[in-house]
Protein backbone atom coordinates (compact mmCIF):
# COMPACT_ATOMS: atom_id res chain seq x y z
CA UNK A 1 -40.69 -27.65 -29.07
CA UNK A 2 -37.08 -27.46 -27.97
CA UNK A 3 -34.44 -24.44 -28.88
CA UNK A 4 -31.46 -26.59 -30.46
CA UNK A 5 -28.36 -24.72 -29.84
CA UNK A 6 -25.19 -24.10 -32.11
CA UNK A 7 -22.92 -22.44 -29.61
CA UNK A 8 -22.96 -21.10 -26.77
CA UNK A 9 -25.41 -18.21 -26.17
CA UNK A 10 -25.77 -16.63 -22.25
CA UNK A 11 -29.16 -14.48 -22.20
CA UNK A 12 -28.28 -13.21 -19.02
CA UNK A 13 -25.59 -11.31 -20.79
CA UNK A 14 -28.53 -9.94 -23.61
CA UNK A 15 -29.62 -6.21 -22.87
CA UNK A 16 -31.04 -6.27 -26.39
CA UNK A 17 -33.55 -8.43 -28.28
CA UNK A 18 -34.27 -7.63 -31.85
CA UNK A 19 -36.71 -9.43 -34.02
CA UNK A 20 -37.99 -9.80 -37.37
CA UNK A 21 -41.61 -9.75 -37.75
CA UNK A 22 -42.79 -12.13 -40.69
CA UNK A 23 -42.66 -15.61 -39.57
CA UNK A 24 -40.62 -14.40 -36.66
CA UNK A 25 -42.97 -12.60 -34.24
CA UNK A 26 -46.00 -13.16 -36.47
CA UNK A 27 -46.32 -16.77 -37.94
CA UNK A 28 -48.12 -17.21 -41.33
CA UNK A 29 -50.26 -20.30 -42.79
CA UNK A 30 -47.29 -20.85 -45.24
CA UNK A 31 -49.45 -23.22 -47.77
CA UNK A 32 -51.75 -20.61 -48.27
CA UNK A 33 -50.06 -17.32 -48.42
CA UNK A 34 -47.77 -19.48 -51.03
CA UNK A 35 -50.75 -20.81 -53.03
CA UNK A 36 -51.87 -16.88 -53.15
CA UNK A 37 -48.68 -16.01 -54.06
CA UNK A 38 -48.56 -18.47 -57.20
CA UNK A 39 -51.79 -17.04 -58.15
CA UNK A 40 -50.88 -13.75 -58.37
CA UNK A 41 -47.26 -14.24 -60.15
CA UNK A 42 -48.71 -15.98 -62.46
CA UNK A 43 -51.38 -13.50 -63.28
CA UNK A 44 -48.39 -10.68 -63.61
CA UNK A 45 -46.20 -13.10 -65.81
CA UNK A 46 -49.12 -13.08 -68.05
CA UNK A 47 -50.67 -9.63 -68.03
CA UNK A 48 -47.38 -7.24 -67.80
CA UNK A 49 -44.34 -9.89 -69.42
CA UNK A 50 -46.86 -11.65 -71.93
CA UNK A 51 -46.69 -15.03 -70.63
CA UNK A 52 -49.37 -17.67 -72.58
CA UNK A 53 -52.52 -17.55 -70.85
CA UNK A 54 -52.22 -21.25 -70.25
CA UNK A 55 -50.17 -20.59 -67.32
CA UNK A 56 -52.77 -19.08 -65.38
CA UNK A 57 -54.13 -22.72 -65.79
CA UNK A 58 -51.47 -24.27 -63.24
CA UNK A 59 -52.07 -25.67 -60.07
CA UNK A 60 -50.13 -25.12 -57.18
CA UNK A 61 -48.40 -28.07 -55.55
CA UNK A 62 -46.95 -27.20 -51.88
CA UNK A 63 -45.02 -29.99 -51.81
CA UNK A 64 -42.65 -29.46 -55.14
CA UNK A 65 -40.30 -26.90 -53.41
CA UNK A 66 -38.89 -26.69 -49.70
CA UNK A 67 -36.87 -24.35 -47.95
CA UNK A 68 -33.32 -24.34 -48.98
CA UNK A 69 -33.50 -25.23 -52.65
CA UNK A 70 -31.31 -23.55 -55.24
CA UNK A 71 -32.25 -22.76 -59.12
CA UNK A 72 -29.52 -23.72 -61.51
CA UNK A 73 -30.57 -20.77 -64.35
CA UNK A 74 -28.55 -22.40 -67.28
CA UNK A 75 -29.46 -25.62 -67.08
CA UNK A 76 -33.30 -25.20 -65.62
CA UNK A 77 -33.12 -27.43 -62.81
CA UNK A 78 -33.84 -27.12 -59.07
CA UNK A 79 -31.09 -28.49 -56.93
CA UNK A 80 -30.44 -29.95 -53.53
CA UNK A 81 -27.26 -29.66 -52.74
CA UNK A 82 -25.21 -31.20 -49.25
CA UNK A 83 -22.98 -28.93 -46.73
CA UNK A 84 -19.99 -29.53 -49.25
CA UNK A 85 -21.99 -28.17 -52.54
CA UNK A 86 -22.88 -31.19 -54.22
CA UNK A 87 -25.84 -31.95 -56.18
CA UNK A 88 -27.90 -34.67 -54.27
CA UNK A 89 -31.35 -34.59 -56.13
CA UNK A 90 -32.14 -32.80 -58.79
CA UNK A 91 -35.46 -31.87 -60.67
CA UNK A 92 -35.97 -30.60 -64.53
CA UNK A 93 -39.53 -29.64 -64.93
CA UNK A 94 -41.43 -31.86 -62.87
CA UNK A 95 -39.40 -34.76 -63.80
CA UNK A 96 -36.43 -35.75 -61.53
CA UNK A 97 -32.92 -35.99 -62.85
CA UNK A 98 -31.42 -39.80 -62.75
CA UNK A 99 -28.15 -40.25 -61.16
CA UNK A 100 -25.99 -41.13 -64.36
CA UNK A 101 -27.62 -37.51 -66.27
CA UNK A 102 -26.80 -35.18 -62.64
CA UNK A 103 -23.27 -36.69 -62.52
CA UNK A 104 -23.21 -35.81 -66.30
CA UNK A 105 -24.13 -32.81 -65.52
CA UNK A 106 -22.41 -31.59 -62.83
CA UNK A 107 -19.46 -34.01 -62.62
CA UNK A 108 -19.05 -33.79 -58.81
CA UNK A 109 -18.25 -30.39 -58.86
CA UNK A 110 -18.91 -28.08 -55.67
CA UNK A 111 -21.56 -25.46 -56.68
CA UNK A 112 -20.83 -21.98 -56.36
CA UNK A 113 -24.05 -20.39 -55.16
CA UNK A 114 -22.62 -16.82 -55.28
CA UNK A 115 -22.58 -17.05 -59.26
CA UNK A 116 -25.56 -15.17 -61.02
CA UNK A 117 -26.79 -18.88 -62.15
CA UNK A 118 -27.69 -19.74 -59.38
CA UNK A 119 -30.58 -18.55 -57.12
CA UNK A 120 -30.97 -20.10 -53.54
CA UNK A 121 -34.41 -20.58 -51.89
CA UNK A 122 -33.90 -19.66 -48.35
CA UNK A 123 -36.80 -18.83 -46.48
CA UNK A 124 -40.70 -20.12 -46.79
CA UNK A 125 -41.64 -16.82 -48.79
CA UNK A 126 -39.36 -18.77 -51.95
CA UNK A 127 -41.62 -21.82 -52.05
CA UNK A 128 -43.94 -20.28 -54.89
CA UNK A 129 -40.96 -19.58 -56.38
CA UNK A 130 -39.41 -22.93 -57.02
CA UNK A 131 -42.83 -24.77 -57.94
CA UNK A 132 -43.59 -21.81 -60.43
CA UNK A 133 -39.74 -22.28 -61.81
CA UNK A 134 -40.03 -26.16 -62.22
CA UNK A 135 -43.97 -25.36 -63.46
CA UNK A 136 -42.81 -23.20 -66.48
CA UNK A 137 -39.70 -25.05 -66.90
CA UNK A 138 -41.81 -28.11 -67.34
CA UNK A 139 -44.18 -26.30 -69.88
CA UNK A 140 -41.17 -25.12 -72.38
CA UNK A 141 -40.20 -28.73 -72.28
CA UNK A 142 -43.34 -29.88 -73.57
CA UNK A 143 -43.69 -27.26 -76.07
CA UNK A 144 -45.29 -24.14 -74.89
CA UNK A 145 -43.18 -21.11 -76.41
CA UNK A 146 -41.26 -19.45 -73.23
CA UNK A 147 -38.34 -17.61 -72.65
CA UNK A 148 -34.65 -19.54 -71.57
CA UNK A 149 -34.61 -20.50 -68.34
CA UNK A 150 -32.35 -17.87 -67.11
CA UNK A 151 -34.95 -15.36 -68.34
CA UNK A 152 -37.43 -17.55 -66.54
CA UNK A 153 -36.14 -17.43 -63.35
CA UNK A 154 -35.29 -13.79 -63.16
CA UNK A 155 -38.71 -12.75 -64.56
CA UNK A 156 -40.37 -14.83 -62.18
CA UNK A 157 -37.81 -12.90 -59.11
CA UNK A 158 -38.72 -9.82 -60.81
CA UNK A 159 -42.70 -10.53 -60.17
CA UNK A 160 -42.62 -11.86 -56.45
CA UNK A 161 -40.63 -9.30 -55.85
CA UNK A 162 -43.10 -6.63 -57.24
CA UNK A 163 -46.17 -8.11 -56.02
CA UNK A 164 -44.67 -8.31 -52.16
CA UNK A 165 -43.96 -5.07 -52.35
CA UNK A 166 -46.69 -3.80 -53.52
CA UNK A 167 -50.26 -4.00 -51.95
CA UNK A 168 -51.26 -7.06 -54.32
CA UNK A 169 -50.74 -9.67 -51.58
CA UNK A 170 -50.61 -7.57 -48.76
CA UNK A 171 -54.65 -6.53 -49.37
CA UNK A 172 -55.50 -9.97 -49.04
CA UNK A 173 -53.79 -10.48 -46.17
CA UNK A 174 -55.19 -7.77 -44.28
CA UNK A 175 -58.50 -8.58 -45.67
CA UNK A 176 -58.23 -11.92 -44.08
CA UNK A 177 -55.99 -12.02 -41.41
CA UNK A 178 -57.68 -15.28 -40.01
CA UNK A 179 -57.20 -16.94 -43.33
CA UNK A 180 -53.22 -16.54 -43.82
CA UNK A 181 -52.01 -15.20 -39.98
CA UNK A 182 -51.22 -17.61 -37.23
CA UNK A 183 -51.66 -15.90 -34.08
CA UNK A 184 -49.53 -16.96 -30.88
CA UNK A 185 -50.66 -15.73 -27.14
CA UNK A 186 -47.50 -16.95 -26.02
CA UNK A 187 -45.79 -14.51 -27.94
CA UNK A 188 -46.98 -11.32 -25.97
CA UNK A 189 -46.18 -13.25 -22.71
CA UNK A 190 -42.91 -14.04 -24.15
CA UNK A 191 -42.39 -10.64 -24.84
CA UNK A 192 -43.49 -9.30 -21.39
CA UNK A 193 -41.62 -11.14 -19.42
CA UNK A 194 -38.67 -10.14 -20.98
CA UNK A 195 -39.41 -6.79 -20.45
CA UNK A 196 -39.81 -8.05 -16.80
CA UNK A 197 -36.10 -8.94 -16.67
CA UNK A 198 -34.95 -5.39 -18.10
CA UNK A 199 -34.23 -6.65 -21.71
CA UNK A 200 -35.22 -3.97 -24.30
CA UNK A 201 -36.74 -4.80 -26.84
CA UNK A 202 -36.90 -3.75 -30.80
CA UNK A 203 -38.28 -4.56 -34.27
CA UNK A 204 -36.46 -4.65 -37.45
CA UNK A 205 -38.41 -5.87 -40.67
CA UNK A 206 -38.22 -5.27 -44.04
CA UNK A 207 -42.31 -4.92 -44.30
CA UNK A 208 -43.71 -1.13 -44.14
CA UNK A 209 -45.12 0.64 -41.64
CA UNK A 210 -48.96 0.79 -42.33
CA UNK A 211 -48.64 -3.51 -42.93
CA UNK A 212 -46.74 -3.78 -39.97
CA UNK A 213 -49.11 -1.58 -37.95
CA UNK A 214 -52.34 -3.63 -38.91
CA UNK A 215 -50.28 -6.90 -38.94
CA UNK A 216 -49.25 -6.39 -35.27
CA UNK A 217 -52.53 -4.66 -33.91
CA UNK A 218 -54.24 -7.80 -35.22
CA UNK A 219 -51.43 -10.48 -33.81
CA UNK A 220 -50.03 -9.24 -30.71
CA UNK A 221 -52.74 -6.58 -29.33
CA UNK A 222 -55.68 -9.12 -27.97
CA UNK A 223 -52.99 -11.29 -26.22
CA UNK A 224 -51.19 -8.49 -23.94
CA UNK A 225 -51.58 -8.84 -20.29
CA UNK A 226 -49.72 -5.72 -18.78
CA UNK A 227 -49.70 -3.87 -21.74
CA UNK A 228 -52.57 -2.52 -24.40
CA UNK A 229 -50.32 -1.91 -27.33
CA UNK A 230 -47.33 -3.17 -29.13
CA UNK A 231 -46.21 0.46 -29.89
CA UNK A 232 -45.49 0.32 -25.73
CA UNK A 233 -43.56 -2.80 -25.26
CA UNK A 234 -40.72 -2.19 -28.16
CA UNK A 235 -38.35 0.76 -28.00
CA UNK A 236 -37.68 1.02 -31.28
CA UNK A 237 -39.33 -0.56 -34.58
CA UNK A 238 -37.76 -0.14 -37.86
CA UNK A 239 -39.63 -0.85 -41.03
CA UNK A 240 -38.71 -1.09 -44.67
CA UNK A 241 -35.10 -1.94 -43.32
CA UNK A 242 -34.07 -3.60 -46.60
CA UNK A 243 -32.08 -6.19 -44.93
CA UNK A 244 -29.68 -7.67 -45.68
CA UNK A 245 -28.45 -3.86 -46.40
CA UNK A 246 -29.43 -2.65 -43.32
CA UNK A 247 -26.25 -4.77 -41.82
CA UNK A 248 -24.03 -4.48 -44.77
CA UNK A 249 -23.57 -0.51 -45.49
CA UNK A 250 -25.02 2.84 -44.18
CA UNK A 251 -28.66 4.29 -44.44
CA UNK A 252 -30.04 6.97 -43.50
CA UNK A 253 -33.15 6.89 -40.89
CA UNK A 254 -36.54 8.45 -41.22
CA UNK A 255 -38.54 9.09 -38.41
CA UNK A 256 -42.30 8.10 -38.52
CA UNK A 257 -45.11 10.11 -37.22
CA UNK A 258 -47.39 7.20 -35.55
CA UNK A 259 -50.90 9.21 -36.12
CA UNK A 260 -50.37 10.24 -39.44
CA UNK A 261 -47.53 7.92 -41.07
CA UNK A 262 -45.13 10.63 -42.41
CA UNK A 263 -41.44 10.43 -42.60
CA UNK A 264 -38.87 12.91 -41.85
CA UNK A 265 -35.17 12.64 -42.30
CA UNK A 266 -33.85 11.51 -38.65
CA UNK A 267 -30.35 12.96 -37.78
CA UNK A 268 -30.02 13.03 -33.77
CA UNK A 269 -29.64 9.55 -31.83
CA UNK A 270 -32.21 6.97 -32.46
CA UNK A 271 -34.34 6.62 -29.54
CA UNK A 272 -37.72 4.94 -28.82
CA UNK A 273 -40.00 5.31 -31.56
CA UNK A 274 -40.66 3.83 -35.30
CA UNK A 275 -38.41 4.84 -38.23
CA UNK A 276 -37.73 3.43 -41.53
CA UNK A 277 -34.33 2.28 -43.17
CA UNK A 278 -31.20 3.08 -41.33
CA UNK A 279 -27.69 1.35 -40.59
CA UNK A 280 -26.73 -1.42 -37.95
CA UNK A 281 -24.09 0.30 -36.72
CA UNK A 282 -25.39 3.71 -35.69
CA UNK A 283 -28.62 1.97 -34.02
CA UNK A 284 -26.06 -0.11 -32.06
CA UNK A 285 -24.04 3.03 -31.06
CA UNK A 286 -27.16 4.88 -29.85
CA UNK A 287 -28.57 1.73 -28.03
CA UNK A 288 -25.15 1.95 -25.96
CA UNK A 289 -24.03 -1.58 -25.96
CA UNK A 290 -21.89 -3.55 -27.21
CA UNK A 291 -22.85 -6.03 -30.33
CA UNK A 292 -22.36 -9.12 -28.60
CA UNK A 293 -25.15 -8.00 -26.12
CA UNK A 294 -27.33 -7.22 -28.71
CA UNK A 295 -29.47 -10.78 -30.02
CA UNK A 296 -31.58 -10.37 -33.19
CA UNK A 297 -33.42 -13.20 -34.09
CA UNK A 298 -35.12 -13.91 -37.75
CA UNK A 299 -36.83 -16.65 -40.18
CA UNK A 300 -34.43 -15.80 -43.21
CA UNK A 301 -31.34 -17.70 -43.07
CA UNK A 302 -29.06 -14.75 -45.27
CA UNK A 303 -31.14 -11.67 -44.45
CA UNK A 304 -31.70 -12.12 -40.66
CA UNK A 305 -28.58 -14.52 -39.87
CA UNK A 306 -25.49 -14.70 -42.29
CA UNK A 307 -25.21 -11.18 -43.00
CA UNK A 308 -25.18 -10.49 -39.50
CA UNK A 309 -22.85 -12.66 -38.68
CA UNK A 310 -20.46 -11.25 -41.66
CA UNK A 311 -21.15 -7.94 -40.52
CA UNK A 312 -21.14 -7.43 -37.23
CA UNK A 313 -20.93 -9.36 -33.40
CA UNK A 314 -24.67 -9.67 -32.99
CA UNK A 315 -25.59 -12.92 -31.86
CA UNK A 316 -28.34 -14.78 -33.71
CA UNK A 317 -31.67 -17.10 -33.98
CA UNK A 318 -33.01 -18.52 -36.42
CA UNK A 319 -36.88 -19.21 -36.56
CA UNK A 320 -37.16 -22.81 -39.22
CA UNK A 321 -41.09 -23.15 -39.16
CA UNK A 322 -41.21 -25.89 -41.68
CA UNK A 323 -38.78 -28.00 -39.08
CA UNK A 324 -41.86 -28.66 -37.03
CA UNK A 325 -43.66 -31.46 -39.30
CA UNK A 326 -40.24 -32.71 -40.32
CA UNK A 327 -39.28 -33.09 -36.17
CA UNK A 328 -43.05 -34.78 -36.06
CA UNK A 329 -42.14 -36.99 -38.81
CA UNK A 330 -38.58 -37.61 -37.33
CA UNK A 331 -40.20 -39.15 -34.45
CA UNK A 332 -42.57 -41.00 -36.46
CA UNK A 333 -40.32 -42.69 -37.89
CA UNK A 334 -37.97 -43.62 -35.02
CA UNK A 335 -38.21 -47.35 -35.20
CA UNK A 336 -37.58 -47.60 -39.31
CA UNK A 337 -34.01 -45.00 -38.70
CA UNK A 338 -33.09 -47.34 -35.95
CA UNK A 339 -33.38 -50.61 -37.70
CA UNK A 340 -30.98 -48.72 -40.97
CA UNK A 341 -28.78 -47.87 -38.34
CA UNK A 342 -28.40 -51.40 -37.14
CA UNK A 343 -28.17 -52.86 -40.10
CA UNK A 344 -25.56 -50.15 -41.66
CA UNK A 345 -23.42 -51.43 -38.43
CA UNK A 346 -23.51 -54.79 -39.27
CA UNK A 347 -22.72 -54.05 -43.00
CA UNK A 348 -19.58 -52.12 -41.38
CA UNK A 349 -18.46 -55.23 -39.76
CA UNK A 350 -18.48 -57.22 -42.23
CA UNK A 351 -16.64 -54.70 -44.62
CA UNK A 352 -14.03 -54.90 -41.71
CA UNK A 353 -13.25 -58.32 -42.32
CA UNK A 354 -13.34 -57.85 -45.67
CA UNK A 355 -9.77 -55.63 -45.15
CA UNK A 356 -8.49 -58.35 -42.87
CA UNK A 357 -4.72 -59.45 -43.93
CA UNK A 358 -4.76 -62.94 -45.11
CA UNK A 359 -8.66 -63.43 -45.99
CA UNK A 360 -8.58 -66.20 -48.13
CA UNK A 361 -11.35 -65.20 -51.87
CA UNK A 362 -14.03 -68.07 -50.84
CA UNK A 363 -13.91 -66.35 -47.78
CA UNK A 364 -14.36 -62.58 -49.53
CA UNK A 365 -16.79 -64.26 -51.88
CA UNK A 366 -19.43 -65.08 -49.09
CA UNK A 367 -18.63 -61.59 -47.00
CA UNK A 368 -19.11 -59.60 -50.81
CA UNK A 369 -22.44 -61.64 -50.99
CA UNK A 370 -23.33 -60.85 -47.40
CA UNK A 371 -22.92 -57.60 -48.18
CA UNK A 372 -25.18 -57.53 -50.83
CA UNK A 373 -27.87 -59.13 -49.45
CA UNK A 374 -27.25 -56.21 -46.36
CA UNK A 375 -27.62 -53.52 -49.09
CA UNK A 376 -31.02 -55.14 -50.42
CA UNK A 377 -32.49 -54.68 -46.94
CA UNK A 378 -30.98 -51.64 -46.15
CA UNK A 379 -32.49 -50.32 -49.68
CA UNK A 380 -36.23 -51.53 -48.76
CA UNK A 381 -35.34 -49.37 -44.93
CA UNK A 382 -34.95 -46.36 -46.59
CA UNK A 383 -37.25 -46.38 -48.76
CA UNK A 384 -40.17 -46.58 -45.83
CA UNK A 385 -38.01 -44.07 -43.96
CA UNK A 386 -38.06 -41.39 -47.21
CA UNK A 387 -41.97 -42.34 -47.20
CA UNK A 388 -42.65 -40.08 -43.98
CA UNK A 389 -40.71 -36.88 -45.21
CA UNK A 390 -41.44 -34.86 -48.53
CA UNK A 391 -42.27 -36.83 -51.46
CA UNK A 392 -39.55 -35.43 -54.19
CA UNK A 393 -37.08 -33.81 -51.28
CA UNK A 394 -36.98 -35.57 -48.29
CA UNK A 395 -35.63 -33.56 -45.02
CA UNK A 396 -34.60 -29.90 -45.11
CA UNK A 397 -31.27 -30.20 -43.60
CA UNK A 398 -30.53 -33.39 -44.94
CA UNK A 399 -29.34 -34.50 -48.49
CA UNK A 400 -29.10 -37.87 -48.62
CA UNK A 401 -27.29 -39.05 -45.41
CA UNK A 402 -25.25 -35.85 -45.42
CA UNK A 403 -26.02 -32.43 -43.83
CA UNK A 404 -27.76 -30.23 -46.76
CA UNK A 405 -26.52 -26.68 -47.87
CA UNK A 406 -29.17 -25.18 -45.60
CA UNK A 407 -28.03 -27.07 -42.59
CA UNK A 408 -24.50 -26.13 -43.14
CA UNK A 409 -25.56 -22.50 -42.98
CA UNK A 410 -27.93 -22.71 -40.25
CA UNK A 411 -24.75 -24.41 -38.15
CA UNK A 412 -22.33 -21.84 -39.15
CA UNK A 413 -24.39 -18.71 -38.42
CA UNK A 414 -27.09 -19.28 -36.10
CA UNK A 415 -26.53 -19.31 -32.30
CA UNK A 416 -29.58 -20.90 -31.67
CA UNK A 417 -32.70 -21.91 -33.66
CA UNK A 418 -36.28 -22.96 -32.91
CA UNK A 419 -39.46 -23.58 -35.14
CA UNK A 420 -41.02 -20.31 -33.49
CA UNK A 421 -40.39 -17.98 -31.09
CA UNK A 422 -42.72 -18.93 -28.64
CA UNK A 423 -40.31 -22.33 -28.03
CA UNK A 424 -37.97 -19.71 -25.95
CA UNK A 425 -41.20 -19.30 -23.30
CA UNK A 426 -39.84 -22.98 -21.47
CA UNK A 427 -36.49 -21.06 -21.02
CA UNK A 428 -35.33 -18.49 -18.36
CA UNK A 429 -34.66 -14.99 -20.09
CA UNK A 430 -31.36 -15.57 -17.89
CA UNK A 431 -31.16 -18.43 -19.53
CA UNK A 432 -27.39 -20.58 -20.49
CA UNK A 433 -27.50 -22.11 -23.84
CA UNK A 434 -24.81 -24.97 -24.16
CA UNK A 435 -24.42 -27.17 -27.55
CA UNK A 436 -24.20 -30.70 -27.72
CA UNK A 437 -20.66 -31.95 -27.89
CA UNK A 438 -20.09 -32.92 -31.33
CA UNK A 439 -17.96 -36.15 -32.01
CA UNK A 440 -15.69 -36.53 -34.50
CA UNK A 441 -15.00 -39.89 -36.40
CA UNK A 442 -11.54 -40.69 -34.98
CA UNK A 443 -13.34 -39.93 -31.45
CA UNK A 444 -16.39 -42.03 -32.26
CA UNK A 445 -13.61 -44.87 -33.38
CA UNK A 446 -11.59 -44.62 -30.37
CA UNK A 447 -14.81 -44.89 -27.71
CA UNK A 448 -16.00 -48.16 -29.86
């Protein structure tokens, strides 16, 4: 796969490579860590927040939620929405919202994602999230007694949150690494030659240390060439970060003793080893360069890339993983986008000479009826195009035939971004990342 490029990003200028480690440096089987995750939220719902039993009766459905949702808590619905806030499809329950009741109900209007109604769905750990949401929503529709859907949606937060922090999902994980962990031997040889170029290298996740120790023993350690453990090939690893608030205000490190796991407070300069929490800033100062030679790259569009970007000069990578089938099916479908194209150009030509001064009505008639007949087809087109993407969402950074929400992000923070890390191996570490010129309608108008 190819690393598609925002703005321009020089590598040879990188001393420092940072990276998350959940779906960043360590890929998951995302259907089945979220199916496991349903499982178990629904089991808390019921046993600690008295949830009806028939909710442990639900099935879980991969496809009902994607990356980049949003839940709208007062009204219960799960939302699409484009680059420019608006709603583009919309669910309630299981059932999805007809154009004339979504216009009804949100009248146009931009959504404002930073109110407390609202709860966005950025990265693949949020899938159980929105098919539990539109699951229980769905129930309380058809009669089951539940809470309102605000109390819905921030008990159901409440639970994920617990039960990843906790050891409920991490036992199974570690008690089946083969079952939910993708391993990647490119990753290690990634990582080497980096080292090979002088580029140091660090960890910061928001996991803790004993997960991240077995997750990365059992990932990384039967793949390295010139090394034996991961412990050797990263300066400095820092778990239980708490991002985003590791880049937006000051924390104090703790410095981890590797044989027996125990923390001490950390005041002198951070320097190769593994801590926990900490600040941005002061592991910047004590690296000893400058932020915009520092690269960090992540899988969660806020945590790992906008906060960074509103907080300090680090440049940034985003890792999409569920753009790989959607790039598969993009290709797929090739022929089918190319005929909607053609025929959306002819439908433009004719809607020129509709706006032609002295167009006599017989003459408007037949063009009006042209048209028509033009929509009809172009109707049937997309409906075989929508066919090869997710049944009830379509693409991830598309809504409709405008950029989605997530897109917008993803073009306004990230540097660069790829479906894994391993997609930077066909690329020099001294390699010069250029975008794509972007042109703009009065420039696409003028080269016509």
């Amino acid at each position: 796969m190819s690393v598609y490029v925002n703005r321009i990003l020089n590598l040879k200028q990188i001393k420092v490579i940072g990276f998350d480690m959940d779906y960043t440096l360590v890929g998951y089987n995302t259907e089945k860590l979220e199916e496991l995750t349903h499982r178990e939220a629904l089991k808390v719902l019921n046993k600690k927040l008295d949830y009806p039993e028939s909710i442990l009766k639900l099935k879980f459905d991969f496809k009902r939620s994607i990356v980049g949702l949003v839940i709208d808590k007062t009204n219960g619905n799960l939302l699409q929405l484009s680059r420019y806030g608006k709603v583009k499809i919309s669910y309630h329950g299981l059932r999805q919202i007809e154009y004339k009741e979504q216009n009804r109900i949100y009248k146009e209007m931009a959504i404002d994602i930073k109110s407390s109604d609202f709860v966005s769905l950025d990265t693949s750990f949020a899938i159980s999230n929105g098919v539990i949401f539109s699951q229980l929503v769905q129930l309380k529709e058809d009669g089951v007694k539940l809470p309102n859907y605000h109390q819905i949606a921030d008990d159901i937060k409440a639970v994920l949150d617990i039960i990843h922090q906790d050891d409920t999902l991490k036992s199974y994980i570690k008690n089946d690494f083969e079952k939910y962990v993708i391993t990647d031997p490119q990753v290690p040889e990634l990582m080497e030659k980096y080292l090979d170029y002088g580029k140091k290298l660090i960890i910061i996740t928001n996991s803790d240390y004993d997960y991240t120790k077995a997750l990365l023993d059992y990932a990384l350690n039967p793949h390295w060439k010139k090394h034996k453990k991961w412990e050797d090939v990263f300066d400095i690893v820092i778990t239980l970060a708490d991002k985003p608030g590791f880049f937006e205000h000051p924390g104090r490190f703790l410095k981890i003793d590797q044989k027996t796991g125990q923390m001490i407070n950390h005041l002198g300069s951070v320097a190769k080893g593994i801590y926990q929490g900490g600040w941005f800033q002061k592991l910047q100062d004590d690296l000893g360069v400058p932020g915009s030679e520092i690269l960090y790259i992540g899988d969660h569009i806020y945590g790992d890339v906008v906060s960074i970007k509103k907080s300090c000069s680090w440049r940034t990578a985003l890792v999409l993983g569920d753009l790989e089938q959607e790039i598969k099916s993009l290709r797929k479908s090739k022929t089918v986008q190319i005929k909607i194209n053609s025929l959306m150009n002819e439908k433009s030509i004719l809607e020129k000479m509709l706006n032609r001064p002295g167009t006599s009505r017989q003459t408007r008639d037949k063009l009006y009826e042209e048209i028509d007949h033009m929509n009809g087809h172009i109707s049937e087109q997309l409906g075989i195009f929508k066919k090869f993407f997710n049944p009830y969402w379509g693409e991830i950074l598309r809504a409709g035939s405008e950029e989605s929400r997530f897109a917008e992000q993803v073009e306004k923070y990230a540097c660069i971004y790829m479906t894994k890390v391993s997609d930077l191996s066909e690329h020099s570490p001294k390699a010069y990342f250029r975008p794509i010129k972007r042109i703009l309608p009065h420039e696409a108008e003028a080269m016509e």
